[in-house]
Protein backbone atom coordinates (compact mmCIF):
# COMPACT_ATOMS: atom_id res chain seq x y z
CA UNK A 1 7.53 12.16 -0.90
CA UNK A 2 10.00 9.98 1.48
CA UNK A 3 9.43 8.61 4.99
CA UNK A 4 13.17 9.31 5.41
CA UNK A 5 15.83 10.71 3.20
CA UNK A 6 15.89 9.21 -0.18
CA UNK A 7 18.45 5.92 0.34
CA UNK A 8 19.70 4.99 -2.79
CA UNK A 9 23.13 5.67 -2.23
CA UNK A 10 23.10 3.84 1.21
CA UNK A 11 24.89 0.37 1.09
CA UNK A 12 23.09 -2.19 3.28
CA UNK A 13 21.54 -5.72 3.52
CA UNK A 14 18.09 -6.43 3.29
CA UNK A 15 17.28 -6.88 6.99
CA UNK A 16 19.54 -3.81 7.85
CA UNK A 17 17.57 -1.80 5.57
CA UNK A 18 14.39 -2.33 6.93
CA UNK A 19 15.25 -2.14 10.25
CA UNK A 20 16.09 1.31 9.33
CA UNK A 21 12.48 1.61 7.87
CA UNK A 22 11.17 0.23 11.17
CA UNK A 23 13.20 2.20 13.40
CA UNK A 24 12.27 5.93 12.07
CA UNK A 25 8.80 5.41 10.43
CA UNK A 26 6.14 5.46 13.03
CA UNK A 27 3.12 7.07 10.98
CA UNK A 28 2.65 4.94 8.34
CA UNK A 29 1.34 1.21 8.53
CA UNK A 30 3.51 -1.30 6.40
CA UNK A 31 1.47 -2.74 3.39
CA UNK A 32 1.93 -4.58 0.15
CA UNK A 33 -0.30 -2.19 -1.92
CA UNK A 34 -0.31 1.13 -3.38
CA UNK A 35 1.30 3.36 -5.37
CA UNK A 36 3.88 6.19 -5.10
CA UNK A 37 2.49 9.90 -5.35
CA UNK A 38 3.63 11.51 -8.87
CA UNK A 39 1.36 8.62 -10.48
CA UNK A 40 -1.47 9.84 -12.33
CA UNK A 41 -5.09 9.39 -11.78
CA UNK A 42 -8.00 9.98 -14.20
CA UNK A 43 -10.74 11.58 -12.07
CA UNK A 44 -13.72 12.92 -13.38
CA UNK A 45 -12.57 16.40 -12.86
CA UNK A 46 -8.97 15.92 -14.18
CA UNK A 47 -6.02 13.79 -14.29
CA UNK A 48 -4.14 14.23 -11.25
CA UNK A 49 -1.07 12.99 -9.14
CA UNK A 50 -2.70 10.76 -6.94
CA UNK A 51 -0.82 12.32 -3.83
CA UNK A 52 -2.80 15.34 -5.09
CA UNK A 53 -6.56 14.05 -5.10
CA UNK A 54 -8.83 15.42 -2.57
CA UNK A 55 -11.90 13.21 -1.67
CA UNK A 56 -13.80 16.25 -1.21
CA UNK A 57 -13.17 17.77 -4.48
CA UNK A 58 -12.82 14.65 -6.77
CA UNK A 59 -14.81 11.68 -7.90
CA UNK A 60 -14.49 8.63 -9.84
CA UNK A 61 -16.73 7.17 -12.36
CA UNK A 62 -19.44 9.43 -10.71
CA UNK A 63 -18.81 7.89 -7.36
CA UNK A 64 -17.01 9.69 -4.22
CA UNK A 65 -13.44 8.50 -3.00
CA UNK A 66 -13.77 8.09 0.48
CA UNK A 67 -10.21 8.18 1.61
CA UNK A 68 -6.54 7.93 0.45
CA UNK A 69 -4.84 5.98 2.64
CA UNK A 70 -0.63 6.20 2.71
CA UNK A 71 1.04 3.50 3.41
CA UNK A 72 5.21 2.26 3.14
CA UNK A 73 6.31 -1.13 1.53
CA UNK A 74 7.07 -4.23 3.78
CA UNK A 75 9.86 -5.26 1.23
CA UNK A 76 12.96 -3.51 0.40
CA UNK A 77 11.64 -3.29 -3.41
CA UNK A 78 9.11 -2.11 -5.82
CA UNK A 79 7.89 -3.64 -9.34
CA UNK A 80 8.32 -1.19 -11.78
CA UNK A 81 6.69 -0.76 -15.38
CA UNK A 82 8.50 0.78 -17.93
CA UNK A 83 6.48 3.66 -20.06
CA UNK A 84 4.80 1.72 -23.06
CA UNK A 85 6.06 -1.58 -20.80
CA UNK A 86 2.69 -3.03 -21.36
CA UNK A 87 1.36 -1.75 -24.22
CA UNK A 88 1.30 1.60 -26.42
CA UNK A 89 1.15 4.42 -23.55
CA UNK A 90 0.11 1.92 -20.91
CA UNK A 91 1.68 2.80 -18.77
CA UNK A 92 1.70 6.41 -20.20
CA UNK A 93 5.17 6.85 -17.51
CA UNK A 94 7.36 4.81 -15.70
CA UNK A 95 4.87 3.49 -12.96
CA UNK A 96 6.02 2.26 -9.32
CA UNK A 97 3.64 -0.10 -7.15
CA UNK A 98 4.01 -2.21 -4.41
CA UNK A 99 3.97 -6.06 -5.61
CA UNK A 100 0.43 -6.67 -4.56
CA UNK A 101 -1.09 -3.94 -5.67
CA UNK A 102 -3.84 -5.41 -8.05
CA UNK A 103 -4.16 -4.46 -12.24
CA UNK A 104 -6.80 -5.64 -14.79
CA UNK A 105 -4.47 -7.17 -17.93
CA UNK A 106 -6.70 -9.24 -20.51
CA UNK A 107 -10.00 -9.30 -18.41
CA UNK A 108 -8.38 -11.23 -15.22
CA UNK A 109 -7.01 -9.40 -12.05
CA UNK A 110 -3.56 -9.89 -11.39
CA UNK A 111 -1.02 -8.12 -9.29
CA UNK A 112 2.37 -6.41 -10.60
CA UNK A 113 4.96 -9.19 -8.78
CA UNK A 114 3.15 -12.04 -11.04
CA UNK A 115 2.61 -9.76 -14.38
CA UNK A 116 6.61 -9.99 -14.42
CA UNK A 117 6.54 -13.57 -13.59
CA UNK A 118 3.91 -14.35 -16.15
CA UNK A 119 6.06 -12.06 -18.40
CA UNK A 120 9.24 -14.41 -17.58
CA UNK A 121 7.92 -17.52 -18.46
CA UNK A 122 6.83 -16.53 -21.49
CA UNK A 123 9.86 -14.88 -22.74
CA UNK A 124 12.43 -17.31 -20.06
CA UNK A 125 13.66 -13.88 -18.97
CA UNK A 126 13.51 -11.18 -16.90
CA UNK A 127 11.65 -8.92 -18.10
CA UNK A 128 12.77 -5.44 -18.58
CA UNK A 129 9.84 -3.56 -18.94
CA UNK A 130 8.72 -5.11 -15.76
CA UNK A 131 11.08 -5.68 -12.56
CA UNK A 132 12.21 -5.08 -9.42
CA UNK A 133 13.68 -2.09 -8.45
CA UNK A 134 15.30 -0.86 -5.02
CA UNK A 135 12.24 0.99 -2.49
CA UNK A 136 13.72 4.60 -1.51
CA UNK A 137 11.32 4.92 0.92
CA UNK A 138 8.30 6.40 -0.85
CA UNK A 139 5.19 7.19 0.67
CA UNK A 140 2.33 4.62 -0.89
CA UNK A 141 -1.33 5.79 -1.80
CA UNK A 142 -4.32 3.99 -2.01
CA UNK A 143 -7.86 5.42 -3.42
CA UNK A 144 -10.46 3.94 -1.05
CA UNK A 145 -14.03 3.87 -2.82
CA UNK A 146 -17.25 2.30 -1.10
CA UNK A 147 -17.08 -0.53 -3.59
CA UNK A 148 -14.11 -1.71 -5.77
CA UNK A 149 -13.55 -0.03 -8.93
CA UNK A 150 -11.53 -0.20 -11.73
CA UNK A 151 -9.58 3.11 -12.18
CA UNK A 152 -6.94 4.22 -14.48
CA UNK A 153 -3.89 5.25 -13.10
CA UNK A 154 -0.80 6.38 -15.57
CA UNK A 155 -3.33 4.43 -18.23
CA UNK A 156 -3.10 1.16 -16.61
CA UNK A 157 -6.00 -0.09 -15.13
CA UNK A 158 -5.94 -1.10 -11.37
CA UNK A 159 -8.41 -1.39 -8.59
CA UNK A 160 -9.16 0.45 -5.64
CA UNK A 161 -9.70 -0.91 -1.88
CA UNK A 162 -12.47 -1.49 -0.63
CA UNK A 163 -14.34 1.04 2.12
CA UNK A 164 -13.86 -2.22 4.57
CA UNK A 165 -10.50 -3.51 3.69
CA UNK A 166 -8.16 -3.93 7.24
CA UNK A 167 -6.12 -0.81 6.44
CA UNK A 168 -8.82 1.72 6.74
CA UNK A 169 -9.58 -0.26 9.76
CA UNK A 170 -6.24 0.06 11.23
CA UNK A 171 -6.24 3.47 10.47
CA UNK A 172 -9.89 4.37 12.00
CA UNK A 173 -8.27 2.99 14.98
CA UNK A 174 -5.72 5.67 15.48
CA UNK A 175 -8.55 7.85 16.59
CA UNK A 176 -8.90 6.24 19.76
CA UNK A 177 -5.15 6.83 20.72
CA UNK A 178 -3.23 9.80 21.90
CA UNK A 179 -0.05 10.55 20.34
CA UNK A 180 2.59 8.60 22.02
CA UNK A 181 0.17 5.17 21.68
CA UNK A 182 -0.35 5.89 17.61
CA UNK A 183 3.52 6.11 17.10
CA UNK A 184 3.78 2.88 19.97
CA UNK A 185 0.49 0.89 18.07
CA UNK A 186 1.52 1.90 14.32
CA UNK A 187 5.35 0.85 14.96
CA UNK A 188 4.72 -2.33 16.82
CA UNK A 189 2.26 -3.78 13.76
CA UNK A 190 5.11 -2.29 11.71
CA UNK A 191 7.33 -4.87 13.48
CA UNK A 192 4.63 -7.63 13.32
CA UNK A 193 4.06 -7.45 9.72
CA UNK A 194 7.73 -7.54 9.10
CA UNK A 195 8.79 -10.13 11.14
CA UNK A 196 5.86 -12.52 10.48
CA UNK A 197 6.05 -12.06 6.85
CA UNK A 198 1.79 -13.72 7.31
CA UNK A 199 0.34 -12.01 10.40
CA UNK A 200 -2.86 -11.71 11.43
CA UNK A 201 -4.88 -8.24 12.09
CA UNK A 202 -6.53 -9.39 14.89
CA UNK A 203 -3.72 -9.98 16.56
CA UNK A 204 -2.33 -6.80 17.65
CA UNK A 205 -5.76 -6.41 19.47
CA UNK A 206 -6.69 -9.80 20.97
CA UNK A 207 -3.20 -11.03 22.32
CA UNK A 208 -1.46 -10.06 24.97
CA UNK A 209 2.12 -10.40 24.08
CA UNK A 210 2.89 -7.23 21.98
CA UNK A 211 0.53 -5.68 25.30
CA UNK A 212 -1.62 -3.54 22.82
CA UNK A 213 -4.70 -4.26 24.47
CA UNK A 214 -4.06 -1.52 27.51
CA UNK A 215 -4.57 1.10 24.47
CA UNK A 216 -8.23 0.62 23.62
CA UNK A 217 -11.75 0.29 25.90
CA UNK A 218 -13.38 -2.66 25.91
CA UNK A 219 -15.90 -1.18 23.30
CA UNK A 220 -13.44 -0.41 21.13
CA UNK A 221 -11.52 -3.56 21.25
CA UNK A 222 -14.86 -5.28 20.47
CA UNK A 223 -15.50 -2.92 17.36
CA UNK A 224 -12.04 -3.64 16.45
CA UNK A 225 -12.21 -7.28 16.94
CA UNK A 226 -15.25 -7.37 14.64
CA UNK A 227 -14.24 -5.35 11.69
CA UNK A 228 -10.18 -6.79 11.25
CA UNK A 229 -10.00 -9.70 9.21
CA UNK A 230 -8.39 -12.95 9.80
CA UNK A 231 -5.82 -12.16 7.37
CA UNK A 232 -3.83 -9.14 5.59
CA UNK A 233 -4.47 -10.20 2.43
């Protein structure tokens, strides 16, 4: 699935492109994380596309998903891994991820942007089963689990977020909001995450520059307040 029409064949810069993003996406929050939706998750029911799962229906490792959360990358590129790229059938098919989105390789955590730079510095090339490749636009997913967990997903293992991590957050908040003041809140972080490169959470709460603070109630801006991190990361 696509935010907007798949753009491959458009011709643009960088900035132009995701200005285009910016401009026409206003219901998904901008993240370095995630997945795109025809990759395959082993549940404990089946394996399943992960823009498929249903938190009511599936489970992992015996405990309940608690929300998949879809996001849209704040670059103009994903890392992709070649089928077998890693090792026999891992992945098990081409696999697309945003460049933070964390894997398990040899016992350590790392995510996909520094596998291929770990990969070029021991071969002094770019790797081919591991690179950059243009972002189209696709929808991101993220499992959400009380707990992180190690799941497989097209037989690489990665990790899932955390029932507290700033994007669930950001996306409890919506429920405060009517409709005009989601698209307003969701396309003005958009903007902040984009143009700060390192932002802040807390920030499109507490200050009073981007004016997001006439949204909420002063009991919501406090629950707010105390549940965003200091950082994105």
């Amino acid at each position: 699935m696509y935010v907007l029409n798949k753009m491959s064949s458009y011709q643009c810069t960088k900035e132009e492109y995701m200005q285009m993003i910016l401009a026409n996406v206003t219901t998904y929050f901008l993240s370095n994380i995630g997945v795109v939706g025809n990759s395959m998750i082993q549940t404990d029911q089946e394996l399943i596309e992960i823009e498929k799962v249903d938190p009511t229906i599936h489970t992992i490792h015996g405990k309940p998903i608690r929300k998949i959360i879809k996001t849209i990358s704040n670059t103009d590129y994903l890392m992709r891994i070649q089928k077998n790229g890693i090792d026999d059938n891992e992945p098990s098919q081409d696999t697309f991820m945003a460049y933070e989105q964390k894997m398990v390789e040899n016992n350590r955590n790392i995510c996909a942007i520094s596998l291929c730079k770990m990969y070029k510095r021991k071969n002094m090339i770019e790797p081919i089963n591991i690179q950059r490749v243009k972002y189209n636009g696709e929808i991101l997913y993220s499992i959400v689990m009380d707990d992180v967990q190690q799941i497989k997903i097209n037989n690489v293992t990665c990790e899932t977020l955390k029932y507290n991590h700033y994007l669930l957050v950001l996306y409890g908040m919506l429920q405060y909001l009517d409709n005009e003041n989601k698209e307003k809140f969701i396309k003005m972080w958009n903007e902040s995450v984009f143009n700060k490169k390192s932002f802040n959470p807390k920030s499109c709460v507490a200050t009073k520059e981007n004016d997001s603070t006439d949204m909420f109630s002063e009991t919501v801006k406090e629950y707010l307040l105390g549940n965003l991190p200091e950082t994105g990361k």
